[in-house]
Protein backbone atom coordinates (compact mmCIF):
# COMPACT_ATOMS: atom_id res chain seq x y z
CA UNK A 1 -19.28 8.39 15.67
CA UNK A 2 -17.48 6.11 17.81
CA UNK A 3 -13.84 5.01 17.52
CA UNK A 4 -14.04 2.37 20.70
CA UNK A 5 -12.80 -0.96 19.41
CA UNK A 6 -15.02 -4.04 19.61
CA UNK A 7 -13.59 -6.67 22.39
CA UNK A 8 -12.31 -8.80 19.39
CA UNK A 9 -10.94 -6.00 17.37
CA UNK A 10 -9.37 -4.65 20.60
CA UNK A 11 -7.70 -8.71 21.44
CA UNK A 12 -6.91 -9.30 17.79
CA UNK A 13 -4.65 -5.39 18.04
CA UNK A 14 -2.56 -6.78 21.27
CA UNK A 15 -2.33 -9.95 19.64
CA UNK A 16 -0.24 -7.93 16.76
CA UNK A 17 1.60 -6.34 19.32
CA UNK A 18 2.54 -8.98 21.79
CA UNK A 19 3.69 -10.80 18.15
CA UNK A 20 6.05 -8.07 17.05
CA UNK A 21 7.38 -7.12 19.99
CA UNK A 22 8.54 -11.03 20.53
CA UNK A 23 8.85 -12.12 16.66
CA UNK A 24 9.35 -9.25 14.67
CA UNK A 25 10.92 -6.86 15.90
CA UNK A 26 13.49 -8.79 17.33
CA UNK A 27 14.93 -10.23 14.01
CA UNK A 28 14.54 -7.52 11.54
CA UNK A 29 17.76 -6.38 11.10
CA UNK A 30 18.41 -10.30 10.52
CA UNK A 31 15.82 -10.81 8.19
CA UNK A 32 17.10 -7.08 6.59
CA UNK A 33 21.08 -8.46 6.08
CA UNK A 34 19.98 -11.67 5.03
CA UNK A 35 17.66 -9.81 2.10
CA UNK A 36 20.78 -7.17 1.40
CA UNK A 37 23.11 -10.36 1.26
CA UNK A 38 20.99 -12.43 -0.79
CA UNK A 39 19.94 -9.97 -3.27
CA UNK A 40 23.16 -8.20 -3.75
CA UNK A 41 23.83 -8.99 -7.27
CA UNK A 42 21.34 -6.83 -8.73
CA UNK A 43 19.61 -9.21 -11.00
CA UNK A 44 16.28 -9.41 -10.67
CA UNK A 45 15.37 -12.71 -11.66
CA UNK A 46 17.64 -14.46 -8.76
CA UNK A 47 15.75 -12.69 -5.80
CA UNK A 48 15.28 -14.46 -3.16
CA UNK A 49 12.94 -14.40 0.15
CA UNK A 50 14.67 -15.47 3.24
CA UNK A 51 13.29 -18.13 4.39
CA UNK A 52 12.73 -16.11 7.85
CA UNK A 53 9.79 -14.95 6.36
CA UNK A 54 8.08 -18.02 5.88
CA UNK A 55 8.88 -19.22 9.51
CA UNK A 56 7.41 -15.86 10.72
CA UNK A 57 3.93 -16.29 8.29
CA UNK A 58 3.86 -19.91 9.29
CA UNK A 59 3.75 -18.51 13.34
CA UNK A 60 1.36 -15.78 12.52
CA UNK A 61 -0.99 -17.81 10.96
CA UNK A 62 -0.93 -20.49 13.51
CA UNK A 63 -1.67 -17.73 15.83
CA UNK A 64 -4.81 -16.43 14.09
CA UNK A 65 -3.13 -13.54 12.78
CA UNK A 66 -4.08 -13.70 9.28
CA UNK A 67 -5.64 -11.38 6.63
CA UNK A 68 -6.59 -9.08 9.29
CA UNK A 69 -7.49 -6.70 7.07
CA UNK A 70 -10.33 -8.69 5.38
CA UNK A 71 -13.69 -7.71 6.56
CA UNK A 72 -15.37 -11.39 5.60
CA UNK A 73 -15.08 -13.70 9.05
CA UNK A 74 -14.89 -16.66 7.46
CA UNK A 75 -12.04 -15.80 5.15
CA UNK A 76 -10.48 -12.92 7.30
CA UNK A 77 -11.00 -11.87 10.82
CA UNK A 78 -14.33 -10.27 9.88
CA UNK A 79 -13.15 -6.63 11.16
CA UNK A 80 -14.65 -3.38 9.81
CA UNK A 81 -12.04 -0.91 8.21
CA UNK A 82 -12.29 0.82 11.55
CA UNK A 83 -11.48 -1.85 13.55
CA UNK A 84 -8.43 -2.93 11.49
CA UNK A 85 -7.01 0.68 11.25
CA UNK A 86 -4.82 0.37 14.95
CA UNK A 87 -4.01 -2.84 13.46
CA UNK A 88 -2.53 -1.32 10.36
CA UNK A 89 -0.86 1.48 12.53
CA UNK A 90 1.07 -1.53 14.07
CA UNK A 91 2.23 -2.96 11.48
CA UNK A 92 3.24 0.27 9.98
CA UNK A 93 6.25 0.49 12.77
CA UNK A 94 7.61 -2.36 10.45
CA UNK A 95 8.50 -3.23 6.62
CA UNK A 96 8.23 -6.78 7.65
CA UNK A 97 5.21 -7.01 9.31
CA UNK A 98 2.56 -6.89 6.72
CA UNK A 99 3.69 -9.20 4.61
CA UNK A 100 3.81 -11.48 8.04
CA UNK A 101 0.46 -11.14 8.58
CA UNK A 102 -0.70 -11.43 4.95
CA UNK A 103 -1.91 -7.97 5.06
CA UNK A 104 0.37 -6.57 2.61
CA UNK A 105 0.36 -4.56 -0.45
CA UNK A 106 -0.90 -4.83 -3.18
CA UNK A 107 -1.96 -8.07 -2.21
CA UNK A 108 -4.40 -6.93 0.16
CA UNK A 109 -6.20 -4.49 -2.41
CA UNK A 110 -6.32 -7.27 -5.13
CA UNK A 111 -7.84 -9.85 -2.59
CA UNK A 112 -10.17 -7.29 -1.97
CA UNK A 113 -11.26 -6.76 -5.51
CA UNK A 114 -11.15 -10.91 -5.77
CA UNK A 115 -13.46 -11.23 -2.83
CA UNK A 116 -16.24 -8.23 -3.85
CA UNK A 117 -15.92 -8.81 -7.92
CA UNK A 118 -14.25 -12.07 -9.00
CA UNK A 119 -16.01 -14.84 -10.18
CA UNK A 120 -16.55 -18.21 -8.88
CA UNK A 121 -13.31 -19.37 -10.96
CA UNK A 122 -11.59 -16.46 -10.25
CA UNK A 123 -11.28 -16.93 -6.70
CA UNK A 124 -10.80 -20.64 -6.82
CA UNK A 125 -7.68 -19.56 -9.44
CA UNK A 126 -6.09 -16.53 -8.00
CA UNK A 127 -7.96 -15.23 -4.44
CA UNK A 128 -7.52 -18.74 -2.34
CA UNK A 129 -3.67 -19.22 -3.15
CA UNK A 130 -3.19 -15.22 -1.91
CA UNK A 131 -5.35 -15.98 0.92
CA UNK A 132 -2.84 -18.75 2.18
CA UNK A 133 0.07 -16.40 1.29
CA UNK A 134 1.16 -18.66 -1.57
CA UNK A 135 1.78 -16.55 -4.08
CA UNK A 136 1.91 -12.63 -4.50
CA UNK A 137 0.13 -10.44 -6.94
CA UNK A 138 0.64 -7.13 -8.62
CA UNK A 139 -1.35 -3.97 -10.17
CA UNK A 140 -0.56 -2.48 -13.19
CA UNK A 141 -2.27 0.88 -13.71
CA UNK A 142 0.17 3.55 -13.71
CA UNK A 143 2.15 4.49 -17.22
CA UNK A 144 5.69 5.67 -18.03
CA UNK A 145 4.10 7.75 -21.57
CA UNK A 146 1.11 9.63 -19.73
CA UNK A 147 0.27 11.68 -17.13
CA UNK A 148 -0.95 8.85 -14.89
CA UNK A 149 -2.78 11.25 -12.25
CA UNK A 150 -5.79 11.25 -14.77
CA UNK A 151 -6.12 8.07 -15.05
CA UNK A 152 -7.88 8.54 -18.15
CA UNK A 153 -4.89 9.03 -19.98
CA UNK A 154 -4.57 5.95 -20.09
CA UNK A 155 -3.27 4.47 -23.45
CA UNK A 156 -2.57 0.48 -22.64
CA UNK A 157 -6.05 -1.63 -24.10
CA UNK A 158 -7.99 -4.37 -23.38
CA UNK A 159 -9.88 -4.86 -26.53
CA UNK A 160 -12.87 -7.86 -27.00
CA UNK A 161 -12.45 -9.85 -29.74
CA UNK A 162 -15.08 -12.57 -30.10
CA UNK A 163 -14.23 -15.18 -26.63
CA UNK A 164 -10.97 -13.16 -25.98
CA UNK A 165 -9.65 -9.99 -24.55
CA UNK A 166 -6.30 -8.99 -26.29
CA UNK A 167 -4.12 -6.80 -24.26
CA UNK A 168 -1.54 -4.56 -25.34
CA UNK A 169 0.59 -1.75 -23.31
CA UNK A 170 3.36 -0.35 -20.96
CA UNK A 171 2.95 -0.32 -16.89
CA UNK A 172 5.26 0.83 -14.78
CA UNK A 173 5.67 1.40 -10.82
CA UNK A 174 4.14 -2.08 -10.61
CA UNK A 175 4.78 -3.14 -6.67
CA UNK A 176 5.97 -6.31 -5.92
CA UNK A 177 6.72 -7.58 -9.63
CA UNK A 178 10.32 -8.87 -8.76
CA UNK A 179 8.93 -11.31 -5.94
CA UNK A 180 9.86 -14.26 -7.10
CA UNK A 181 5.83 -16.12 -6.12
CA UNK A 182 4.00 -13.27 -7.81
CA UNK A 183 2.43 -15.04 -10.34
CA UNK A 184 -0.71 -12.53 -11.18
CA UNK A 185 -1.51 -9.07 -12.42
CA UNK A 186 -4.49 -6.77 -12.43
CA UNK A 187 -4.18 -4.66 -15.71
CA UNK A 188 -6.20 -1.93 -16.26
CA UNK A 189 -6.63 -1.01 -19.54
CA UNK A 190 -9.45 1.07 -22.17
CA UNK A 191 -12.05 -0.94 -23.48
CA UNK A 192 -13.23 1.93 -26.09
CA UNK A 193 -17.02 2.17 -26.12
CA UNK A 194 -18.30 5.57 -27.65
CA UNK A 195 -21.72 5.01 -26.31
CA UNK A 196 -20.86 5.53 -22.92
CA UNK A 197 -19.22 8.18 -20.73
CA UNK A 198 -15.30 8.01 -20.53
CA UNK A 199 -15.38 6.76 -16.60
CA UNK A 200 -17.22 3.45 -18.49
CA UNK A 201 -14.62 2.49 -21.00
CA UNK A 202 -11.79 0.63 -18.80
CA UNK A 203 -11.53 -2.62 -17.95
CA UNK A 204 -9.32 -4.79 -15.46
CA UNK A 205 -8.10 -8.03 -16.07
CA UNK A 206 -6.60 -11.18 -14.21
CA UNK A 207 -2.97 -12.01 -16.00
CA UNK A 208 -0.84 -15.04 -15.70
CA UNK A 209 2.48 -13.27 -15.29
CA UNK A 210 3.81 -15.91 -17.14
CA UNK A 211 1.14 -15.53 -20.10
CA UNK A 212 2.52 -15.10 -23.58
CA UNK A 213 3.31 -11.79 -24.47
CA UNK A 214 4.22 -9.91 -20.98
CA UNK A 215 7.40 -8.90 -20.91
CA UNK A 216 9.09 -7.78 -17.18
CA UNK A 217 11.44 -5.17 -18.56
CA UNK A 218 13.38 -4.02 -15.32
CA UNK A 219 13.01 -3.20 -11.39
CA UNK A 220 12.60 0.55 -10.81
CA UNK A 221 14.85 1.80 -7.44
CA UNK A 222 13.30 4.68 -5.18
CA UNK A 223 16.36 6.60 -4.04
CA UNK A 224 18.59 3.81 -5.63
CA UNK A 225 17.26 0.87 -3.51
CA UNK A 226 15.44 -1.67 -5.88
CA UNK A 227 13.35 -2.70 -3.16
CA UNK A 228 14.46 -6.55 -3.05
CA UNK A 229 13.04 -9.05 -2.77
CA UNK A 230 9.55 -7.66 -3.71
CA UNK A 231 10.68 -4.18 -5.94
CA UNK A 232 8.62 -1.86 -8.21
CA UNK A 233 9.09 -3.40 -12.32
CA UNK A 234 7.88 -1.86 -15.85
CA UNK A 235 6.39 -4.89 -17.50
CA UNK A 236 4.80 -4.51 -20.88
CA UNK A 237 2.00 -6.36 -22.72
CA UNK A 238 2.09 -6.92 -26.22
CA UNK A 239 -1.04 -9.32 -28.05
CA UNK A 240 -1.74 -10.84 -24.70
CA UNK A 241 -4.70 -13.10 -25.18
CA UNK A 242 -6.57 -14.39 -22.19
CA UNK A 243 -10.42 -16.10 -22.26
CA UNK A 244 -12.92 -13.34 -21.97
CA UNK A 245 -13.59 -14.60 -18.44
CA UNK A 246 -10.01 -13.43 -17.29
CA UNK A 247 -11.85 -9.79 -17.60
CA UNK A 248 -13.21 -8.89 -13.29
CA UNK A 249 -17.07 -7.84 -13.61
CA UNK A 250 -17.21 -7.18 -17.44
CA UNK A 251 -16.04 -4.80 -20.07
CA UNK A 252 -16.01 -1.15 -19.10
CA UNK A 253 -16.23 -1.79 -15.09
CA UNK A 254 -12.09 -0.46 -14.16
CA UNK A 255 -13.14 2.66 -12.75
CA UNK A 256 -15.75 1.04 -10.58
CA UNK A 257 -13.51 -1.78 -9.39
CA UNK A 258 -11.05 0.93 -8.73
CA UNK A 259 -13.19 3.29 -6.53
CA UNK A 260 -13.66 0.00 -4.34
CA UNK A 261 -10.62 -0.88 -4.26
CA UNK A 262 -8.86 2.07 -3.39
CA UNK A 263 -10.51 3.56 -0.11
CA UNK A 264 -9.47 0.80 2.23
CA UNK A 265 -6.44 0.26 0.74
CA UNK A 266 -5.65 4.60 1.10
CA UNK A 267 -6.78 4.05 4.75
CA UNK A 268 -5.10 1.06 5.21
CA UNK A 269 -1.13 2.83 3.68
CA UNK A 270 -2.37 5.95 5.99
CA UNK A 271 -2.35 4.02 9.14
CA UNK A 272 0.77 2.35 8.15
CA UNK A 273 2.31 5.71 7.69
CA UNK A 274 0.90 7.16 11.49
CA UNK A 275 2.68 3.79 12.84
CA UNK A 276 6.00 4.55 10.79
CA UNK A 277 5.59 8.24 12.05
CA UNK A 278 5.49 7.03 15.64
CA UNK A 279 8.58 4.74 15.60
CA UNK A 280 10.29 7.60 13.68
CA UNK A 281 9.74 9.95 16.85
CA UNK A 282 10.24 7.29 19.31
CA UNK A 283 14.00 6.98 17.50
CA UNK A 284 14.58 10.43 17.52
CA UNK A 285 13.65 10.66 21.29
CA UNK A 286 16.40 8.04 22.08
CA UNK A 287 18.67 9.08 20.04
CA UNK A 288 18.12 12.64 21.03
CA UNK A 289 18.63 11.95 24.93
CA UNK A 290 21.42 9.46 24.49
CA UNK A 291 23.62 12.05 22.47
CA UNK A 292 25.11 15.03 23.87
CA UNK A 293 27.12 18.41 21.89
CA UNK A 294 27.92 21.45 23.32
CA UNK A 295 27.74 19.51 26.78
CA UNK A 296 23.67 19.28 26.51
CA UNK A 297 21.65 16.36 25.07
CA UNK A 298 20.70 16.81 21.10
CA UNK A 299 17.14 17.56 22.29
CA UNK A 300 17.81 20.51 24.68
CA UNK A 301 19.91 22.11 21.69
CA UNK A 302 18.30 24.40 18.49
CA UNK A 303 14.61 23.90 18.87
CA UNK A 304 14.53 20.31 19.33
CA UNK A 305 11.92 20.20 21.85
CA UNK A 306 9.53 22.05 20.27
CA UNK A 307 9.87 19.33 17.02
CA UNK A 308 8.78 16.88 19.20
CA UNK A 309 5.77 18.41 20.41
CA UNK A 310 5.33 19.57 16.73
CA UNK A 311 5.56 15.51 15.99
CA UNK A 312 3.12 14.62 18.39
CA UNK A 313 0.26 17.30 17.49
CA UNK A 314 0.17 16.19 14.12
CA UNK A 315 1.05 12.24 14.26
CA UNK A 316 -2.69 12.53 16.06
CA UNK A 317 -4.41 14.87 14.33
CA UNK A 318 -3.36 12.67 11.22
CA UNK A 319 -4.52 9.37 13.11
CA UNK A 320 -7.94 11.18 14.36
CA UNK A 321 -8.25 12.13 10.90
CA UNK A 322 -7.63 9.16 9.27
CA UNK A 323 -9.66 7.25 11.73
CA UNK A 324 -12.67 9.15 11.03
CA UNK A 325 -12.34 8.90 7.23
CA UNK A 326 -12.37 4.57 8.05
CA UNK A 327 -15.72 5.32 10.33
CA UNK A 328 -16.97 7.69 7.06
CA UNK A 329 -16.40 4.61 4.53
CA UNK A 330 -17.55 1.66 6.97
CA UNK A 331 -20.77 4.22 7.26
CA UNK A 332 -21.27 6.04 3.91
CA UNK A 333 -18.76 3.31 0.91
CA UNK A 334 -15.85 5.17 -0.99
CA UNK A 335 -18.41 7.52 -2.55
CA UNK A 336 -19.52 9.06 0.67
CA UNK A 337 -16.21 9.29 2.17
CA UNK A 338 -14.26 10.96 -0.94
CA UNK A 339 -13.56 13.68 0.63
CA UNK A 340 -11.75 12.54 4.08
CA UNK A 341 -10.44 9.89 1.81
CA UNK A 342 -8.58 11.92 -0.10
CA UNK A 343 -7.70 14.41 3.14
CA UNK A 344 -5.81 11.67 4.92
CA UNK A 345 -4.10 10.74 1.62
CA UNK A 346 -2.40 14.42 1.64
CA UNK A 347 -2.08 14.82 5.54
CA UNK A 348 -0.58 11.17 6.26
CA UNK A 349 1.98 10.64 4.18
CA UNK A 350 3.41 14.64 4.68
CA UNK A 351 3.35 13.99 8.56
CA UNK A 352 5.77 11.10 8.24
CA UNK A 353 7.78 12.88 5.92
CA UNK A 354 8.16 15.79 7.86
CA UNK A 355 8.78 13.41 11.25
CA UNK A 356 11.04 11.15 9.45
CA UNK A 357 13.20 14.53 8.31
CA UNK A 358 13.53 15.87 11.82
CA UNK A 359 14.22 12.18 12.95
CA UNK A 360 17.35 11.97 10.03
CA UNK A 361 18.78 15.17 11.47
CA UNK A 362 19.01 14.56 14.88
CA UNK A 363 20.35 11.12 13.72
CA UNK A 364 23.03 12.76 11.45
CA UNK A 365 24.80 9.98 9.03
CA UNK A 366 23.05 6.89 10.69
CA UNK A 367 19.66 8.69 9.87
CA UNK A 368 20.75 8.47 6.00
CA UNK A 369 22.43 4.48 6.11
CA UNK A 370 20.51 0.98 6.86
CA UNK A 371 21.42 1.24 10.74
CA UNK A 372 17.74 2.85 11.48
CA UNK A 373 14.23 2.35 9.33
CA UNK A 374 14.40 6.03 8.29
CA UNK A 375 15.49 5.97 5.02
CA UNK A 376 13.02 3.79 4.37
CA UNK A 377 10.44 5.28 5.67
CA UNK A 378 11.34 8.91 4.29
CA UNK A 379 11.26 6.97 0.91
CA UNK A 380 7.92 5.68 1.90
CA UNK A 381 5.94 8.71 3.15
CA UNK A 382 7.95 10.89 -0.42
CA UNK A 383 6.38 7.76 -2.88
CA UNK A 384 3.09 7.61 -1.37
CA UNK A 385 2.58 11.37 -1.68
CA UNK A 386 2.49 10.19 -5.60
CA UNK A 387 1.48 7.15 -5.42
CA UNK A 388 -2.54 6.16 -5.31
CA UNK A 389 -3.09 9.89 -6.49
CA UNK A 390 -0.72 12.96 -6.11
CA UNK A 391 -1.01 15.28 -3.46
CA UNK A 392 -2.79 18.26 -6.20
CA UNK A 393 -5.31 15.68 -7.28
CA UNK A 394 -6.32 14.76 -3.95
CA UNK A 395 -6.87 18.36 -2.46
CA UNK A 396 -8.45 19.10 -6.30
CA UNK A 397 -11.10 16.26 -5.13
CA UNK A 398 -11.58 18.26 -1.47
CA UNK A 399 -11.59 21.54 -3.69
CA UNK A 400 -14.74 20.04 -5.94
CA UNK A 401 -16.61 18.34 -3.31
CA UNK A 402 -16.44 22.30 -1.27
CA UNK A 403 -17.09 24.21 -4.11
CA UNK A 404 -20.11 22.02 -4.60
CA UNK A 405 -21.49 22.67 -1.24
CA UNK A 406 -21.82 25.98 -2.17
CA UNK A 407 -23.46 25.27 -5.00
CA UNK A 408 -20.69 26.02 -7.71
CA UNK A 409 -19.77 23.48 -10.41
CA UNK A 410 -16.38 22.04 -10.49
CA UNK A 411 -14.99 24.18 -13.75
């Protein structure tokens, strides 16, 4: 294996760089009080997006840094998952820099799934308006009346009746429903068959958000911040009826879609959690050498020292690791990289949660307030260790796929 970055991967990575350390970074706390300000009320249905952000996609995309994460060249920058890992890192120092770039989530998962399984119409309707950041999009798997982890719990349905698939159900946890441009869901939903295998009886559909019959019910917070202006909603269907052609692939086709979907988009939030780890321990460095008590600096006090050599063994284990699970699924697809797939999806996310908590303490109260990104990112790194899969059903999948090598069935 070989984690060298082409010449063009390597030019489109400083690009990033040189970009947020001159646009980005610079006016994020701006961009962060003008969001706070604007979206104080608590109402939903009046966010707003600073119109920052469109000055900053308009630059980026001027610049040629758009969809980096898409591996087509003619739509994308034509990088393998690989190559756009470091780039993902980067923009993981920042909650405003994917959606700069147009490399955000879910957005970037459902162009995905546009681009390998929509239809002709289908990208013409939904995939080319995300593609030119125009609108957003959202995926609506998870459930508030099952155990979501097994996904085949699931109770919401997308049932065929003659040229129309009639959907009915509760989502919740649905990223990015309170932007006010999303204007598309995937739904996932059973499609009961009995004569095939339960892994063949789900479907996923394209939704007008503003299709009779959905219903956004309310913004969920994490930690008590709604997430403005993109938040997490519970939206529920009820009789939705959309042309059969709204379904992506065909009847009974979810759990494939989903297996495609989800391994680029686990290494892409993976990456995005080593670059949030990094600028976690970077801040606790500063602030840690710029402090004193007891008439020493914070870091010569109570085993300080040694956390930061603890931060820096594992922020690069993680990124070796995770890098090497991109390599296994540019070499081998989702299938053949399961296993590191789901490794990195425990190991990230508890790296930068551990990082983040040393980088809170040796902050103190500003650790806990808006003044630093750690809050945010300690809610980040605690979702994601649910989100896309739980921790226990990831290491279950590492369990199987070892127990197997030795020639044991799952049980």
């Amino acid at each position: 294996m070989d984690f060298e970055l082409s010449a063009k991967a390597q030019d489109s990575l400083e690009r990033v760089k040189r970009f947020m350390k001159e646009h980005i970074l610079p006016v994020e706390p701006r961009y962060w009080e003008e969001v706070h300000a604007a979206n104080a009320g608590g109402d939903w249905r009046r966010w707003q997006v600073p119109p920052l952000m469109e000055e900053l996609k308009a630059r980026a995309r001027a610049e040629g840094l758009w969809n980096l994460f898409l591996p087509d060249a003619t739509l994308g920058a034509g990088l393998s998952t690989l190559e756009y890992a470091p780039i993902a890192e980067e923009t993981g120092r920042s909650f405003l820099a994917p959606e700069v770039f147009n490399c955000n989530a879910p957005d970037t998962g459902n162009m995905e799934v546009l681009w390998k399984y929509g239809s002709e119409e289908q990208k013409q309707r939904w995939l080319v308006p995300l593609l030119a950041g125009e609108i957003r999009s959202v995926f609506c798997m998870t459930e508030p009346e099952v155990a979501s982890s097994d996904a085949t719990n699931m109770g919401a349905t997308a049932l065929l009746e003659g040229d129309e698939v009639v959907l009915n159900g509760k989502k919740w946890w649905s990223s990015g429903l309170g932007n006010p441009r999303a204007k598309v869901a995937i739904f996932m939903g059973r499609t009961p068959d009995d004569t095939v295998g339960r892994h063949h009886q789900h479907s996923m559909v394209l939704v007008p958000l503003d299709a009779p019959g959905v219903t956004i019910q309310r913004m969920l917070p994490v930690y008590g911040d709604y997430d403005a202006p993109h938040g997490h909603g519970e939206i529920h269907f009820e009789n939705v009826r959309l042309p059969r052609s709204s379904i992506l692939v065909g009847p009974g086709k979810g759990f494939e879609i989903a297996q495609g979907r989800l391994g680029p988009g686990r290494i892409h939030h993976c990456m995005r959690c080593i670059g949030a780890a990094e600028r976690a321990l970077e801040l606790m460095i500063d602030r840690g050498m710029s402090r004193t008590a007891f008439g020493k600096p914070l870091l010569n006090l109570g085993g300080n020292r040694e956390r930061v050599a603890d931060a820096r063994v594992a922020i690069d284990q993680a990124r070796l690791l995770t890098l090497y699970a991109a390599w296994k699924l540019d070499e081998a697809g989702a299938l053949g990289a399961m296993s590191e797939i789901s490794a990195i999806k425990v190991v990230a996310p508890n790296v930068l949660q551990k990082v983040v908590d040393d980088a809170i303490q040796i902050h103190g109260g500003a650790g806990v307030s808006r003044d630093t990104p750690l809050a945010g990112f300690f809610a980040q790194a605690r979702s994601l260790r649910i989100a896309d899969g739980p921790d226990e059903v990831h290491k279950g999948v590492i369990a199987r796929i070892e127990l197997s090598k030795r020639g044991f069935s799952k049980g």
